[in-house]
N, C-alpha and C. Protein backbone atom coordinates (compact mmCIF):
# COMPACT_ATOMS: atom_id res chain seq x y z
N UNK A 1 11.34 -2.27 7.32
CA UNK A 1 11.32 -2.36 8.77
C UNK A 1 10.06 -3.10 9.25
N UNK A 2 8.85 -2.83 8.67
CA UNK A 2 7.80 -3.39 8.74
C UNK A 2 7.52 -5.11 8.65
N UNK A 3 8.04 -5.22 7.58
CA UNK A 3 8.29 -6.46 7.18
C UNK A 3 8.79 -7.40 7.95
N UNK A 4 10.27 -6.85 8.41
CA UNK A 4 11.12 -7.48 9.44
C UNK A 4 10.35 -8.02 10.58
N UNK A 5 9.76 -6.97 11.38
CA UNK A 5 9.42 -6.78 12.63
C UNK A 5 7.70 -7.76 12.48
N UNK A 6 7.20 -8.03 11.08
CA UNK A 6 6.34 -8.64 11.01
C UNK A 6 6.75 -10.91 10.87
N UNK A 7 8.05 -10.89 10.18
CA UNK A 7 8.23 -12.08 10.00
C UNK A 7 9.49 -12.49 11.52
N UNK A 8 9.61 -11.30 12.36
CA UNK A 8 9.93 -11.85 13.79
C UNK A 8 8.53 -11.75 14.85
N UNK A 9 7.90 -12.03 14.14
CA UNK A 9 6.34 -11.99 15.32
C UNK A 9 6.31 -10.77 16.59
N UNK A 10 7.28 -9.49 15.94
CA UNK A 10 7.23 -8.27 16.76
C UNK A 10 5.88 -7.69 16.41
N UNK A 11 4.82 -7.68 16.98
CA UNK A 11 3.67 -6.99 16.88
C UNK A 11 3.36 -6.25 17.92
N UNK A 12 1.84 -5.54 17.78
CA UNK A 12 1.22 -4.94 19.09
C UNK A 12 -0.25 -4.99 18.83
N UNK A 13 -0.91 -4.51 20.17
CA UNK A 13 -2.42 -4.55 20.30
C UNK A 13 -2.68 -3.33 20.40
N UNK A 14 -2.47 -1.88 19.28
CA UNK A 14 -2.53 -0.38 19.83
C UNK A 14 -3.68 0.05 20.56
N UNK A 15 -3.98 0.93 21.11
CA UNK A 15 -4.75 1.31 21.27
C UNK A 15 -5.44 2.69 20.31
N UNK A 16 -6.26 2.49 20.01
CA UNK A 16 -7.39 2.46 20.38
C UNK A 16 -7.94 1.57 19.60
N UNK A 17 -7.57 1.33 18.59
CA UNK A 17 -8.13 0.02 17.53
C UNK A 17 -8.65 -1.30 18.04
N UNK A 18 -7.66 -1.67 18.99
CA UNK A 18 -8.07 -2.94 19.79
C UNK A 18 -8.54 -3.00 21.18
N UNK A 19 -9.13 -2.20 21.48
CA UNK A 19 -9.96 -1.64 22.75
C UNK A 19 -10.80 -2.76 22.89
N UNK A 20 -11.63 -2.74 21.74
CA UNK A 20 -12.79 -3.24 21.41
C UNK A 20 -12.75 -5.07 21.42
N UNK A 21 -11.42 -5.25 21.74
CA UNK A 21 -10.97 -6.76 21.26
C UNK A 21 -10.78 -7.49 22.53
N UNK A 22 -11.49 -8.95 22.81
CA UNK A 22 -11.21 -9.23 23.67
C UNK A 22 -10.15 -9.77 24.29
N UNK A 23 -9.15 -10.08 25.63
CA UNK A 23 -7.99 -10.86 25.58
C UNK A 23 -7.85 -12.37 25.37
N UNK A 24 -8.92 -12.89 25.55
CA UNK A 24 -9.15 -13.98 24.60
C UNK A 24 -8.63 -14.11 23.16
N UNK A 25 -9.66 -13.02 22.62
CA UNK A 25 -9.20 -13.03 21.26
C UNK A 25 -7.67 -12.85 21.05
N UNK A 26 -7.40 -11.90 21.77
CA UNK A 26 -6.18 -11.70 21.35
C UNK A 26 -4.85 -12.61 21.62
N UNK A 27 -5.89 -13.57 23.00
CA UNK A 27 -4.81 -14.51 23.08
C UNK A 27 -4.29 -15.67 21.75
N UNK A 28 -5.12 -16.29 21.32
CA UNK A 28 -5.69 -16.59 20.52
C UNK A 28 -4.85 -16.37 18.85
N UNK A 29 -4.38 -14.77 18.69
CA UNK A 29 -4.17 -14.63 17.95
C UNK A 29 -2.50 -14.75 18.21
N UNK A 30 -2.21 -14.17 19.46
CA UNK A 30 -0.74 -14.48 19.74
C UNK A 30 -0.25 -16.23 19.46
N UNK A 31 -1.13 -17.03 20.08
CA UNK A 31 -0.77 -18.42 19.48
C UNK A 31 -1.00 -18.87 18.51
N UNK A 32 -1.43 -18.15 17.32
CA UNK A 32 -1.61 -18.51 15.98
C UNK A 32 -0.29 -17.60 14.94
N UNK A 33 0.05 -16.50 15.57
CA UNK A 33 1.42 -15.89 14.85
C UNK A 33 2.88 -16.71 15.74
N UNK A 34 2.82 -17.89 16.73
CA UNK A 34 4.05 -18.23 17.15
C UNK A 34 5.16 -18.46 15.75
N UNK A 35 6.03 -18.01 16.15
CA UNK A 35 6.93 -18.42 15.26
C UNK A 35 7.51 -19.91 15.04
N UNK A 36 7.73 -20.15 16.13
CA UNK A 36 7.94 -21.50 16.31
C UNK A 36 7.12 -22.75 15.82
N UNK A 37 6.92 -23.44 15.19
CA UNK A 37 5.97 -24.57 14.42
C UNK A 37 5.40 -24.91 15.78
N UNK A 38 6.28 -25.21 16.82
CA UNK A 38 5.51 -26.47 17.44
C UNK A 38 5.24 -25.96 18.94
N UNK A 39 4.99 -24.74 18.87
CA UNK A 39 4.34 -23.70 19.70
C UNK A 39 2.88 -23.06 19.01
N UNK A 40 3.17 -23.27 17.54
CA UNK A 40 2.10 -22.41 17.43
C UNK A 40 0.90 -23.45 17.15
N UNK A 41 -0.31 -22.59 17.34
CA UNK A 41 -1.26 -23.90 17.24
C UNK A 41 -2.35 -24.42 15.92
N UNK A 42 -2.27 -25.37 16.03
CA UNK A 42 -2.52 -26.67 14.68
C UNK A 42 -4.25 -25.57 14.30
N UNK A 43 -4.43 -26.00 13.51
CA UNK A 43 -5.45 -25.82 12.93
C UNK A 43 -7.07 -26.35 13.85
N UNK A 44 -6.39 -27.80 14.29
CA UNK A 44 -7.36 -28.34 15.41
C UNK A 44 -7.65 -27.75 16.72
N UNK A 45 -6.47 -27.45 17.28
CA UNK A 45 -6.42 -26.68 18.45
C UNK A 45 -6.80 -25.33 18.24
N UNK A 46 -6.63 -24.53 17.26
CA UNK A 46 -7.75 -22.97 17.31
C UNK A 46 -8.68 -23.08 17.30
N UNK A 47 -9.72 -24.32 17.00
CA UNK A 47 -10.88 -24.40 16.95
C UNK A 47 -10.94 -24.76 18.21
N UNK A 48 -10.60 -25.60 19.05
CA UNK A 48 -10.50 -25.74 20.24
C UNK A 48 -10.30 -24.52 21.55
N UNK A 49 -10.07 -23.32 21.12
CA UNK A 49 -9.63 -22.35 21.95
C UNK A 49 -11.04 -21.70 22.44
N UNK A 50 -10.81 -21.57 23.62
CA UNK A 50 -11.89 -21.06 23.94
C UNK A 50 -12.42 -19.37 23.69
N UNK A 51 -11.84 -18.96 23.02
CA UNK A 51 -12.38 -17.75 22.23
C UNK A 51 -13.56 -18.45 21.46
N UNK A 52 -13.11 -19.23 20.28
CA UNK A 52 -13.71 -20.17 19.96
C UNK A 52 -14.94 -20.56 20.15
N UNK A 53 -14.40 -21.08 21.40
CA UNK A 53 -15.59 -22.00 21.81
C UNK A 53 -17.08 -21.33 22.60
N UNK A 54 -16.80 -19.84 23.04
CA UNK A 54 -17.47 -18.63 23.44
C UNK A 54 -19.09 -19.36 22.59
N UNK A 55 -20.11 -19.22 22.95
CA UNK A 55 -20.93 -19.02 22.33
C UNK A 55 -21.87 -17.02 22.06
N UNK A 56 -22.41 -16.96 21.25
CA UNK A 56 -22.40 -15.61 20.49
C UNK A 56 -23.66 -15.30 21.66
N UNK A 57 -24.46 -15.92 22.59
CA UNK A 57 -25.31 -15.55 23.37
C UNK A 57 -24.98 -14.34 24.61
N UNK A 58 -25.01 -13.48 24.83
CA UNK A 58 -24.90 -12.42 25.63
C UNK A 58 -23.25 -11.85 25.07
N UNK A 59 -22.98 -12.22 24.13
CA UNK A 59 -21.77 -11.07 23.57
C UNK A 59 -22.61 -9.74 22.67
N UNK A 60 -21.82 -9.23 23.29
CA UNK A 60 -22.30 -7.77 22.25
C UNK A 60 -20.48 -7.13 21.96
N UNK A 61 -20.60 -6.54 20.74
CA UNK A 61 -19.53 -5.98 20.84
C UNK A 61 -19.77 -4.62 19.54
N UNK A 62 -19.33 -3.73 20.64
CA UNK A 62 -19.66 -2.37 19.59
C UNK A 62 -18.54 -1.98 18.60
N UNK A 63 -18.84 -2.22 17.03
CA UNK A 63 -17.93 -1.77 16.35
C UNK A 63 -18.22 -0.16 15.40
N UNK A 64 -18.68 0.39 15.97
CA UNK A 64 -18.86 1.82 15.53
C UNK A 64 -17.67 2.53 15.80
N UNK A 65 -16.85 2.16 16.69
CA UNK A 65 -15.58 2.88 16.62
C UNK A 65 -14.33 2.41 15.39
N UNK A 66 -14.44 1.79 15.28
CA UNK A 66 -13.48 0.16 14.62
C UNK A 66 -14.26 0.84 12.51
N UNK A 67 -16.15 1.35 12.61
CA UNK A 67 -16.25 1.94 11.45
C UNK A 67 -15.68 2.94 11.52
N UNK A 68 -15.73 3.66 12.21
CA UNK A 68 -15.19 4.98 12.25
C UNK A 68 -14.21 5.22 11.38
N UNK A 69 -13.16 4.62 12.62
CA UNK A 69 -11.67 4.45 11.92
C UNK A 69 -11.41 4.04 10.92
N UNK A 70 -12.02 2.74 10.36
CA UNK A 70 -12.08 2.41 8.66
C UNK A 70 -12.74 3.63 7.74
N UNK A 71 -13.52 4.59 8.22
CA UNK A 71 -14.12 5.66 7.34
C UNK A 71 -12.75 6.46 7.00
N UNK A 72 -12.31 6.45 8.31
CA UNK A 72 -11.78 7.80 8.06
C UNK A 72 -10.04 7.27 7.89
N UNK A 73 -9.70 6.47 7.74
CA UNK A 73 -8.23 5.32 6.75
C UNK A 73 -8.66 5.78 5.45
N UNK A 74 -10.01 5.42 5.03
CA UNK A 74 -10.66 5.53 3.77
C UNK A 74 -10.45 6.79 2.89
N UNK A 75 -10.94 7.64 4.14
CA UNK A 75 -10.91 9.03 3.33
C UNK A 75 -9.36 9.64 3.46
N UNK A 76 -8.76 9.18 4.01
CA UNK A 76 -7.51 9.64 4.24
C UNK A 76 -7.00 9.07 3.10
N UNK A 77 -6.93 7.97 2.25
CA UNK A 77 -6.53 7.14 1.06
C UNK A 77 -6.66 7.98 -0.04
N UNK A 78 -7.77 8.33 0.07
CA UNK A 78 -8.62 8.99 -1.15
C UNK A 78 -8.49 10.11 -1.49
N UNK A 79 -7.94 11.16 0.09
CA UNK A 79 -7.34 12.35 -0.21
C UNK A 79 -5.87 12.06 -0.62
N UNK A 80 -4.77 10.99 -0.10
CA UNK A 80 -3.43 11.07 -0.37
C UNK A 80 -3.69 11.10 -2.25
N UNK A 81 -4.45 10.10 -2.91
CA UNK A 81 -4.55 9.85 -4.37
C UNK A 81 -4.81 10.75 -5.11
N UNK A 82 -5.52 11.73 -4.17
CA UNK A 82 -6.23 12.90 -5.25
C UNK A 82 -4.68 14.12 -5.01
N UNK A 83 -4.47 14.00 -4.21
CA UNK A 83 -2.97 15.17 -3.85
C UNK A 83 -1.87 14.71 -4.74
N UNK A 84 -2.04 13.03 -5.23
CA UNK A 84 -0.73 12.55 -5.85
C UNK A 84 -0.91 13.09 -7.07
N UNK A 85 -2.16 12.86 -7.86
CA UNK A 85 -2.96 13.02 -9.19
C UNK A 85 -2.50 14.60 -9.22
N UNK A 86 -3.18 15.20 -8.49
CA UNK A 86 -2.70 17.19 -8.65
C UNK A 86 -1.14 17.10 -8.81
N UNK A 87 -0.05 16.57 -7.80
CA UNK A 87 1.23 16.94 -8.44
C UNK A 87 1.36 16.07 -9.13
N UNK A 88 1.20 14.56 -9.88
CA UNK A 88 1.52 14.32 -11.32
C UNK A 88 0.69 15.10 -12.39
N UNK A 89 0.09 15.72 -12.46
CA UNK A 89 -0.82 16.79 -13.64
C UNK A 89 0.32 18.32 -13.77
N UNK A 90 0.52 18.52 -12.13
CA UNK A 90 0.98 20.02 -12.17
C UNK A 90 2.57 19.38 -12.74
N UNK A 91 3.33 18.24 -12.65
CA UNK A 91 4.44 17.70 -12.96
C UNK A 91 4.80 17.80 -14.73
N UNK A 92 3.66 17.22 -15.10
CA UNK A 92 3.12 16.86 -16.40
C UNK A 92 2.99 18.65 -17.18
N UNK A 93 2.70 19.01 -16.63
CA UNK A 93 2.37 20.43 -17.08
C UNK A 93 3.97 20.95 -17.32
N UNK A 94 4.43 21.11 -16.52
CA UNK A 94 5.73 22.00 -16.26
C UNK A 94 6.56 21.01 -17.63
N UNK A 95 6.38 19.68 -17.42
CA UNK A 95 7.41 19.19 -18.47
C UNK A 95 7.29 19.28 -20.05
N UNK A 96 5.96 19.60 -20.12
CA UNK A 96 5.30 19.67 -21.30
C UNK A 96 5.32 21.27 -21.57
N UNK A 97 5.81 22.25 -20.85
CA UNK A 97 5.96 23.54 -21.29
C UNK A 97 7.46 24.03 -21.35
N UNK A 98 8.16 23.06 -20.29
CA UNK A 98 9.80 22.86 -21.18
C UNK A 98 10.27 22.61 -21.98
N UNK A 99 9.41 21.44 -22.53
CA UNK A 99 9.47 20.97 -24.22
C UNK A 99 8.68 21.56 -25.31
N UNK A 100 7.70 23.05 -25.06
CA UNK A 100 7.42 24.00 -25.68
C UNK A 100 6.31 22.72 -26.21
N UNK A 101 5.46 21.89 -25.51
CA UNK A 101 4.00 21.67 -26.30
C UNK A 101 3.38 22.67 -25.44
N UNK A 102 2.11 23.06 -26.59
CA UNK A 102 1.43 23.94 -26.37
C UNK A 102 -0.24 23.25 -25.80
N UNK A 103 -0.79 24.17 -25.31
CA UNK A 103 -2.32 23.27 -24.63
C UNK A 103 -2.92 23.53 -25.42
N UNK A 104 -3.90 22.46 -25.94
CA UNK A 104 -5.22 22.41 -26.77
C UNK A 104 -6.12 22.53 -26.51
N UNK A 105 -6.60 23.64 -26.65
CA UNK A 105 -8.15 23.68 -25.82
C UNK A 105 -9.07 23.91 -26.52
């Protein structure tokens, strides 16, 4: 479904992730996913966009929320792997005491 909705240029800007993002930028990014070849824009023309063309003098942009959320994707990863690991061990166990091996300890 993902997939689909990604190679028909069905996207979004959720919130709260892209709070932080300007509509520039985001314009920007909408004309770089056009589907259409000759809508979407050349390689020359994104450099040309005035997102772009912004100079970095009086921008500030706070990404402590944006870490946040990458911390905590992170740790959320790290707990799904360690929950998978416990039921392939407790899996591993049960099959290995159906087939009467014994534990070596």
């Amino acid at each position: 479904e993902m997939f689909d909705k990604i190679c028909a240029a069905q996207y979004a800007f959720p919130s709260p992730f892209w709070d932080n993002v300007s509509d520039d930028a985001k314009d920007l990014i909408d004309l770089l996913l056009q589907l259409d070849p000759k809508k979407r824009l050349t390689a020359e023309q994104a450099l040309e966009h005035s997102w772009l063309k912004k100079t970095t003098k009086g921008l500030t942009v706070d990404l402590s929320s944006a870490l946040t959320e990458l911390k905590r994707y992170n740790a959320t990863k790290k707990f799904r792997k360690a929950v998978l690991v416990v039921l392939a061990a407790n899996k591993l166990r049960s099959v290995m005491k159906a087939h009467g091996f014994v534990r070596l300890s």
